[in-house]
Protein backbone atom coordinates (compact mmCIF):
# COMPACT_ATOMS: atom_id res chain seq x y z
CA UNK A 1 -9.57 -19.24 11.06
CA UNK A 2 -13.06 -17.20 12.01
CA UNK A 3 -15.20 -15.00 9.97
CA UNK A 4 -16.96 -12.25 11.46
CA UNK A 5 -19.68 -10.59 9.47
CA UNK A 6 -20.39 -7.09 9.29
CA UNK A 7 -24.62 -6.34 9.61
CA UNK A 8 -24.95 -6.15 5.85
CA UNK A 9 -23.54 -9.57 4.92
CA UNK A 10 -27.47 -11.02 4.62
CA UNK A 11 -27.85 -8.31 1.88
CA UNK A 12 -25.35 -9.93 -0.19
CA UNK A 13 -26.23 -12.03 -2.76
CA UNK A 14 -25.98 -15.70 -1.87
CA UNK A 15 -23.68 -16.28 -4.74
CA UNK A 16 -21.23 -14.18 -2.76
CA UNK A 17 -22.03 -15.19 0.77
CA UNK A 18 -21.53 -18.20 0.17
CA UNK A 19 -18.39 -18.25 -1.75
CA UNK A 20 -17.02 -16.28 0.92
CA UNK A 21 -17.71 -18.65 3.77
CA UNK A 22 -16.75 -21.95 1.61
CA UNK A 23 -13.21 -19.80 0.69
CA UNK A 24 -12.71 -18.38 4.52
CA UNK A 25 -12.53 -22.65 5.45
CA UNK A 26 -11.01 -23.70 2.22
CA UNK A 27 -13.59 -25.51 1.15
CA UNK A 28 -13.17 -26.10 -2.81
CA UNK A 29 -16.16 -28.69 -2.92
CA UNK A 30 -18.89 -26.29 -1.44
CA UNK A 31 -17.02 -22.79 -3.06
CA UNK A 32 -17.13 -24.19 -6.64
CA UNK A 33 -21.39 -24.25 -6.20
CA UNK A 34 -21.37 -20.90 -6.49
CA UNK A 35 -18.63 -20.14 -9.44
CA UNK A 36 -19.70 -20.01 -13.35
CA UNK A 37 -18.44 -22.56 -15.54
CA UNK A 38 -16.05 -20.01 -16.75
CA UNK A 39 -15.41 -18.15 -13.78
CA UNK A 40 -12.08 -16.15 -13.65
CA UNK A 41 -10.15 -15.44 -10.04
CA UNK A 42 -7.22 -12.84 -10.59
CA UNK A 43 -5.21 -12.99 -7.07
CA UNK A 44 -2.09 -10.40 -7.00
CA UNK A 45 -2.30 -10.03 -10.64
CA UNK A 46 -2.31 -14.00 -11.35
CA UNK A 47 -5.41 -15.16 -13.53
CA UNK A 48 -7.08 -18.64 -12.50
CA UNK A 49 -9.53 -19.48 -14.77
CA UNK A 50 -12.58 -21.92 -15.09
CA UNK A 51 -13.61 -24.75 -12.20
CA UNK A 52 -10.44 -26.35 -12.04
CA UNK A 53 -8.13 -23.51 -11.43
CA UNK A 54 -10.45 -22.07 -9.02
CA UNK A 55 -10.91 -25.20 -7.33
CA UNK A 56 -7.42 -25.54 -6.15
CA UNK A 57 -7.19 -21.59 -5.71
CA UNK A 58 -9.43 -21.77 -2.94
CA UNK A 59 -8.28 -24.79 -1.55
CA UNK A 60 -4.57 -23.52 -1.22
CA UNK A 61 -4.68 -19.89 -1.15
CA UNK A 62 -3.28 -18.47 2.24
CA UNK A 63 -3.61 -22.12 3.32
CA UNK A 64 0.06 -22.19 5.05
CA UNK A 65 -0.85 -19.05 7.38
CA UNK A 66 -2.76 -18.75 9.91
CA UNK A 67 -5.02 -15.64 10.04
CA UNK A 68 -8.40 -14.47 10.76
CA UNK A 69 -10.86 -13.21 8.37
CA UNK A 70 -13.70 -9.75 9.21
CA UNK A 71 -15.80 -8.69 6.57
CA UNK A 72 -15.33 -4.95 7.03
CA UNK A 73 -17.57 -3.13 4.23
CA UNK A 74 -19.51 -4.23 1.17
CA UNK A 75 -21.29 -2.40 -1.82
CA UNK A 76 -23.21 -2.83 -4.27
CA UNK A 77 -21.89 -1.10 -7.72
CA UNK A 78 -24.62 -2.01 -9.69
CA UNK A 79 -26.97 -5.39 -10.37
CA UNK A 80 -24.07 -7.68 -11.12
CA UNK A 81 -21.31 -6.03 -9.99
CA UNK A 82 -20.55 -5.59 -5.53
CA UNK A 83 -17.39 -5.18 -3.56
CA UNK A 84 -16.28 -6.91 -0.50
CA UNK A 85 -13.62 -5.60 1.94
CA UNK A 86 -11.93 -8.35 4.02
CA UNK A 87 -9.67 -7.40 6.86
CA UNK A 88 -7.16 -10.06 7.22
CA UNK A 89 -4.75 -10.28 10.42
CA UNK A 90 -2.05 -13.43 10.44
CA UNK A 91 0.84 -14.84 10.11
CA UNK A 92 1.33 -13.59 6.39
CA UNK A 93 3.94 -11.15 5.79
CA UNK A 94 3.09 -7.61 6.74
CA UNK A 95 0.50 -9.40 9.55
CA UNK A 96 -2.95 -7.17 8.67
CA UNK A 97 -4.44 -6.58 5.07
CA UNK A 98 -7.30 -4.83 3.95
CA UNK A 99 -8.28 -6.09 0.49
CA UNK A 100 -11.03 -5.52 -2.06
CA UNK A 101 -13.11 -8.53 -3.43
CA UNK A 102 -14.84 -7.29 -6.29
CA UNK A 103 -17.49 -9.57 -7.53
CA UNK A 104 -19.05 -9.64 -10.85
CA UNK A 105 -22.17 -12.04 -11.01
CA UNK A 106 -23.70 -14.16 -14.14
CA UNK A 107 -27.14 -15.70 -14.02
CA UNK A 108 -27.13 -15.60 -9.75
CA UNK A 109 -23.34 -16.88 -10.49
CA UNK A 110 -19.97 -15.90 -9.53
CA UNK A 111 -18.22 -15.27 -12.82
CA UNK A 112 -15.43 -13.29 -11.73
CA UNK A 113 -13.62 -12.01 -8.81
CA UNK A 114 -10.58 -9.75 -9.01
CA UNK A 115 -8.88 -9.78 -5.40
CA UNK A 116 -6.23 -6.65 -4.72
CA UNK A 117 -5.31 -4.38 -1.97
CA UNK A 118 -8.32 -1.99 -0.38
CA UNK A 119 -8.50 1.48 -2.23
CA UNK A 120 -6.05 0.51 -5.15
C-alpha cells in the first residue's frame, strides 16, 4: 500500500494527518492517538463507536485487498469540521473509488469521521 499526498496535506490538521497515515498502514496503535475517547467511525452506513471499535476498524478495514491510497482534494468546512477525498485503486470490487472522509474535530481530536462515496 502507498500514500501519495496532494500539496495541501501539511495544511491539515495533525489530528487528521496523522490518522490518515496510521489508517493507510493499518496501524491501530499509532491511529487511536489521534481519536476522542468517544470517537464515532460510520463506514458504508455501519457505526463503530469509541476506542475499541475504532481500534479494530482500522486495523481490518480493506485489510484483505490490496490497493493504493492518493489523497486527491481536501477542505476545510469550517474550524472543526474538513473533508478528505481519497482515491483508492485495488483489488476491491469495482477496482477504483473516490470517497469522502469527512472529519469533525474535538479539542485538536478526531471525534468523528463519516466515510462514503465522493459527491454523495
Amino acid at each position: 500500500m502507498t500514500h501519495t499526498s496532494d500539496p495541501h496535506t501539511d495544511q491539515l490538521p495533525a489530528a487528521i494527518s496523522g490518522f490518515l497515515a496510521a489508517s493507510v498502514v493499518h496501524d491501530a496503535d499509532a491511529a487511536e492517538a489521534f481519536l476522542a475517547d468517544d470517537v464515532v467511525v460510520v463506514d458504508k452506513g455501519e457505526p463503530f463507536r469509541g476506542l475499541q471499535e475504532v481500534h479494530a476498524f482500522v486495523r481490518d478495514a480493506g485489510a484483505e485487498f490490496d490497493y493504493t491510497t492518493e489523497q486527491v482534494g481536501a477542505h476545510r468546512v469550517d474550524d472543526e469540521h474538513w473533508v478528505v477525498v481519497l482515491r483508492l485503486e485495488g483489488s476491491f470490487p469495482g477496482g477504483v473509488a473516490e470517497l469522502d472522509y469527512r472529519f469533525t474535530l474535538r479539542d485538536a481530536r478526531v471525534s468523528e469521521l463519516v466515510i462514503a462515496n465522493h459527491g454523495a
